[in-house]
Protein backbone atom coordinates (compact mmCIF):
# COMPACT_ATOMS: atom_id res chain seq x y z
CA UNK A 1 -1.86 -13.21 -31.22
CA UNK A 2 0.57 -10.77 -31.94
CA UNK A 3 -2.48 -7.91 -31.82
CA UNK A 4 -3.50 -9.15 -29.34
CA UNK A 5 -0.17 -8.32 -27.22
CA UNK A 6 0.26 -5.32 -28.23
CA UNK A 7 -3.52 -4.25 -27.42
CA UNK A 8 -2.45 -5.69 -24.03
CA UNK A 9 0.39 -3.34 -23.98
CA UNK A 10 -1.25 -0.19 -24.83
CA UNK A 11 -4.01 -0.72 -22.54
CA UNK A 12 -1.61 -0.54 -19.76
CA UNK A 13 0.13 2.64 -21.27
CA UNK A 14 -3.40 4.11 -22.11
CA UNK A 15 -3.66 3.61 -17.96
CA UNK A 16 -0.73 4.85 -16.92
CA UNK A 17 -2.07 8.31 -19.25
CA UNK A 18 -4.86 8.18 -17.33
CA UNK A 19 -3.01 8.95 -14.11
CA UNK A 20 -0.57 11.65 -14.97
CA UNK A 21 -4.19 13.91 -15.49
CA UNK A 22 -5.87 12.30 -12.52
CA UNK A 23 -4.85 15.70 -10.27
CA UNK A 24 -6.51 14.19 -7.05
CA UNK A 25 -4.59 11.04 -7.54
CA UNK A 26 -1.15 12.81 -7.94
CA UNK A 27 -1.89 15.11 -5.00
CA UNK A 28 -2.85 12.26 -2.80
CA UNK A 29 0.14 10.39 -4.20
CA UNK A 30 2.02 13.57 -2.72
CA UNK A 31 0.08 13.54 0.32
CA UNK A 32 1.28 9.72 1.18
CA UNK A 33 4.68 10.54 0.52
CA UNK A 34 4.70 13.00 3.19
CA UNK A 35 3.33 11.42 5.67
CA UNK A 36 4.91 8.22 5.51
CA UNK A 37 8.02 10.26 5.70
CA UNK A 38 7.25 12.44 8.34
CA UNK A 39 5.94 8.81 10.53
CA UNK A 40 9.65 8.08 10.05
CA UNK A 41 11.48 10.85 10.95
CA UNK A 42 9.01 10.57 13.92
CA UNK A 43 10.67 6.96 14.66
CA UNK A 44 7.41 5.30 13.77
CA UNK A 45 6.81 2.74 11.08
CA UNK A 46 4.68 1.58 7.90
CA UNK A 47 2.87 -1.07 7.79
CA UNK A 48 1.14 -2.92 4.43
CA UNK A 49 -0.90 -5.44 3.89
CA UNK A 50 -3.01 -6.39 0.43
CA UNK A 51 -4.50 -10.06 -0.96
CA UNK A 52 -3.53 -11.91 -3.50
CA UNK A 53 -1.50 -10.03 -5.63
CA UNK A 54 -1.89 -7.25 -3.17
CA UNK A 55 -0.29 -9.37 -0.58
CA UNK A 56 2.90 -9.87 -2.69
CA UNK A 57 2.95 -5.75 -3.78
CA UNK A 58 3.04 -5.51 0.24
CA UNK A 59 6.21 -7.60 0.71
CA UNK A 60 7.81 -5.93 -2.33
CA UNK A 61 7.33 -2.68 -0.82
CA UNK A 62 8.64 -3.59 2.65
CA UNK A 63 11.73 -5.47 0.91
CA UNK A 64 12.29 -2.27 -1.13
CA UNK A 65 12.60 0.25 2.24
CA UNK A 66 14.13 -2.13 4.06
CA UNK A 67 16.81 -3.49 1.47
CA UNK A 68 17.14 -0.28 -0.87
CA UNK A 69 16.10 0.87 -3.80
CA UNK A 70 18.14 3.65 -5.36
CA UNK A 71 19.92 4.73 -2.55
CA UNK A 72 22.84 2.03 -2.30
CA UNK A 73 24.50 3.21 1.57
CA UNK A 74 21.94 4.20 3.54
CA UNK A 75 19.83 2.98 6.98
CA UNK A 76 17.25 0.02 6.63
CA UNK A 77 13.78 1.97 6.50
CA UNK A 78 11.03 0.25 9.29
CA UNK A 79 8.49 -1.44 7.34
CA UNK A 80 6.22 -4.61 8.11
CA UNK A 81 4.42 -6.34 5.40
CA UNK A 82 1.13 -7.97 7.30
CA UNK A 83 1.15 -10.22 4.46
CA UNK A 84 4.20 -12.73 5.47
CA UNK A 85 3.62 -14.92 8.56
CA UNK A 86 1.97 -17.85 7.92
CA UNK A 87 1.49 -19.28 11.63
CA UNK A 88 0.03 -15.54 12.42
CA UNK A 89 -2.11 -15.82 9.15
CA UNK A 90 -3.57 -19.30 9.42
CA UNK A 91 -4.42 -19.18 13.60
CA UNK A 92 -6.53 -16.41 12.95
CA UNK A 93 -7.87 -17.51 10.35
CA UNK A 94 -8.42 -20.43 12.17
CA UNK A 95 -9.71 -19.09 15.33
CA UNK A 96 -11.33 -15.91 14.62
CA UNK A 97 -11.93 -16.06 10.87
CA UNK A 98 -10.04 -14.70 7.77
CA UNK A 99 -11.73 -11.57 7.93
CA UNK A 100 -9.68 -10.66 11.14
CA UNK A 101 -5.96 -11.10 10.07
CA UNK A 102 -4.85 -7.95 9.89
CA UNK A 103 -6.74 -6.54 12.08
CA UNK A 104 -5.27 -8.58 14.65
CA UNK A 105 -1.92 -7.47 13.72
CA UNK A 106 -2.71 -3.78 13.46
CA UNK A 107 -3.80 -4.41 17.19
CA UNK A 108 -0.56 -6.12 18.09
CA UNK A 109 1.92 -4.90 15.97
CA UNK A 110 0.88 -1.20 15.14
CA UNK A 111 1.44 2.13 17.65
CA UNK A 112 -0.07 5.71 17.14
CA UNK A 113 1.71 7.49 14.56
CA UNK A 114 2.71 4.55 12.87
CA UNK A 115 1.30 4.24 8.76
CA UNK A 116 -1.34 1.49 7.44
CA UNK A 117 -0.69 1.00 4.17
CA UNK A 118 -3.91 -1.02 2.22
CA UNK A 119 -3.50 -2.43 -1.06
CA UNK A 120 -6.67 -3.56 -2.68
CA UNK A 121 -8.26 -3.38 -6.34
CA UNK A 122 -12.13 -3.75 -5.51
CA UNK A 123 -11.74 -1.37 -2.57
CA UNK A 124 -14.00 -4.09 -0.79
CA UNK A 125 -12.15 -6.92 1.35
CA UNK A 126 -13.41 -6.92 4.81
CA UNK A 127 -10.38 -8.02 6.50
CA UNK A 128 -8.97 -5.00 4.86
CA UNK A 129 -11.97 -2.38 6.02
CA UNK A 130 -11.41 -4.38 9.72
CA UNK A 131 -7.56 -3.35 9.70
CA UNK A 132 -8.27 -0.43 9.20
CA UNK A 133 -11.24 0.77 10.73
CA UNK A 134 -8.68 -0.81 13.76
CA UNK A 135 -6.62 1.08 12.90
CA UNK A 136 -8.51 4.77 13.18
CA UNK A 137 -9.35 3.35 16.68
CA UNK A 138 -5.57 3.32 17.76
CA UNK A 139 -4.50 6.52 16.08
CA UNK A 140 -2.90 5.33 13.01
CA UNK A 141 -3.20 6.93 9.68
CA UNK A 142 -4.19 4.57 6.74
CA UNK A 143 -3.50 5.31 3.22
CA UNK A 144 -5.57 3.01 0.08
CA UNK A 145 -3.94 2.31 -2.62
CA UNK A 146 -7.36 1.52 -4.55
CA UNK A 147 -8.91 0.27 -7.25
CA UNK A 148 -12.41 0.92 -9.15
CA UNK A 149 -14.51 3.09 -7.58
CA UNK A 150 -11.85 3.23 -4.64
CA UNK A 151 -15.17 0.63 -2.90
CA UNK A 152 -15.66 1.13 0.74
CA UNK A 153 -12.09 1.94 1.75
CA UNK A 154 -12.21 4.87 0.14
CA UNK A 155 -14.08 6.37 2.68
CA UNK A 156 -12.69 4.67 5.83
CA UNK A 157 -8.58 6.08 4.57
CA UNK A 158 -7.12 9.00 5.47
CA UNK A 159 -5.84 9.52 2.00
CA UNK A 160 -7.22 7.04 -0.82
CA UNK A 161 -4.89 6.86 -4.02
CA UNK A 162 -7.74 5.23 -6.71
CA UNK A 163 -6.92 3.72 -9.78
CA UNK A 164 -10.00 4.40 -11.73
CA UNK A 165 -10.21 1.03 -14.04
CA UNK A 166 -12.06 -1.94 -13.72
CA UNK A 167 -9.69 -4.18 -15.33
CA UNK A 168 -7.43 -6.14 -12.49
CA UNK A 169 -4.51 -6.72 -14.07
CA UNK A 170 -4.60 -2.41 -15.81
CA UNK A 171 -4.79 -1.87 -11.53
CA UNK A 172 -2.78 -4.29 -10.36
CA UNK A 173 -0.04 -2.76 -13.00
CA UNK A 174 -0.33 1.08 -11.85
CA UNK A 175 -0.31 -0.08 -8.14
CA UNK A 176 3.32 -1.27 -9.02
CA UNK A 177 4.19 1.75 -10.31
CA UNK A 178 2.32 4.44 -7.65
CA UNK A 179 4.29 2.04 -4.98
CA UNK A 180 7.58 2.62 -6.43
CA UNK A 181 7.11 6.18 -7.10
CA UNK A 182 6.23 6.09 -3.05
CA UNK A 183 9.03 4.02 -2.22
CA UNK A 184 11.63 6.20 -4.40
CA UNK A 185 10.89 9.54 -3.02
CA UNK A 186 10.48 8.27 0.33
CA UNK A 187 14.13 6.76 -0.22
CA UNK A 188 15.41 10.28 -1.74
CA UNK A 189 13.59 12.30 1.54
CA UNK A 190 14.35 9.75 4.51
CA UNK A 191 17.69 8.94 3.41
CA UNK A 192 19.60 11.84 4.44
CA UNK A 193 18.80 11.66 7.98
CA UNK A 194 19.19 8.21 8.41
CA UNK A 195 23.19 8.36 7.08
């Protein structure tokens, strides 16, 4: 068992190594960065939305701009995770279909200029590729934060960041850390003009 840990352990690290020579990924990393930043300075906002685990990395983003992270005084920064109201979740589920949740909100909620932030390892959820093919109608720039072979939303994104694993939980663990490397220098470049 104890192997088995510690093969759990370096298969994450192993990764993470993975990334730091993945050029395209860093650059696109980059890329996000700045544009989420320069949507705020614009007075526009991010918005997020993922499944499953996805779901939660898209409230633990918004909670990060909008609480802080390692800026302790500085202005709330506008983001929406898609991921949180149930009554808006289950109606259209309900009346429209699960495959339509976000892309309902996108329509409601989102404004040109604004971000779409999609989290999802296969690439491949529909109500995902609805959001944001929505969301190229309306003017809004998408980022994917990807898994795999990046799937289908790699080519519907502006900018796809891809994890290149098949293993969930290997994804699931360098989406964590790509969003907080997002969320930190977004902090560090936003913060001084909302003081």
């Amino acid at each position: 068992m104890l192997k088995e840990i510690k093969d759990i352990i370096r298969d994450s690290i192993n990764v993470k190594n993975t990334l730091l020579e993945d050029e395209e990924l860093i650059s696109n990393i980059l890329k996000a960065v700045n544009i989420v930043v320069s949507s705020l300075r614009a007075g526009k906002k991010l918005l997020i939305a993922g499944n499953g685990g996805s779901a939660a990395d898209s409230q633990h983003i918004a909670a990060e701009l909008i609480g802080r992270l390692n800026i302790k005084e500085r202005n709330p920064i506008p983001a929406i995770a898609l991921t949180t109201d149930t009554s808006v979740l289950t109606a259209i589920s309900n009346d429209f279909g699960y495959e339509f949740i976000f892309e309902k909100q996108i329509q409601a909620l989102a404004n040109p200029g604004d971000v779409f932030l999609v989290i999802s390892t296969s690439g491949n959820s529909i109500n995902l590729v609805n959001a944001v093919n929505k969301a190229k109608s309306l003017g809004i720039i998408s980022i994917g934060l990807l898994g795999k072979d990046g799937g289908m939303l790699k080519d519907l994104v502006d900018i796809p960041i891809i994890v290149r694993h098949n293993n969930t939980q290997r994804i699931q663990e360098s989406h964590l850390l790509i969003e907080h490397i997002i969320c930190e220098l977004v902090e560090q470049k936003i913060s001084t003009i909302l003081l």
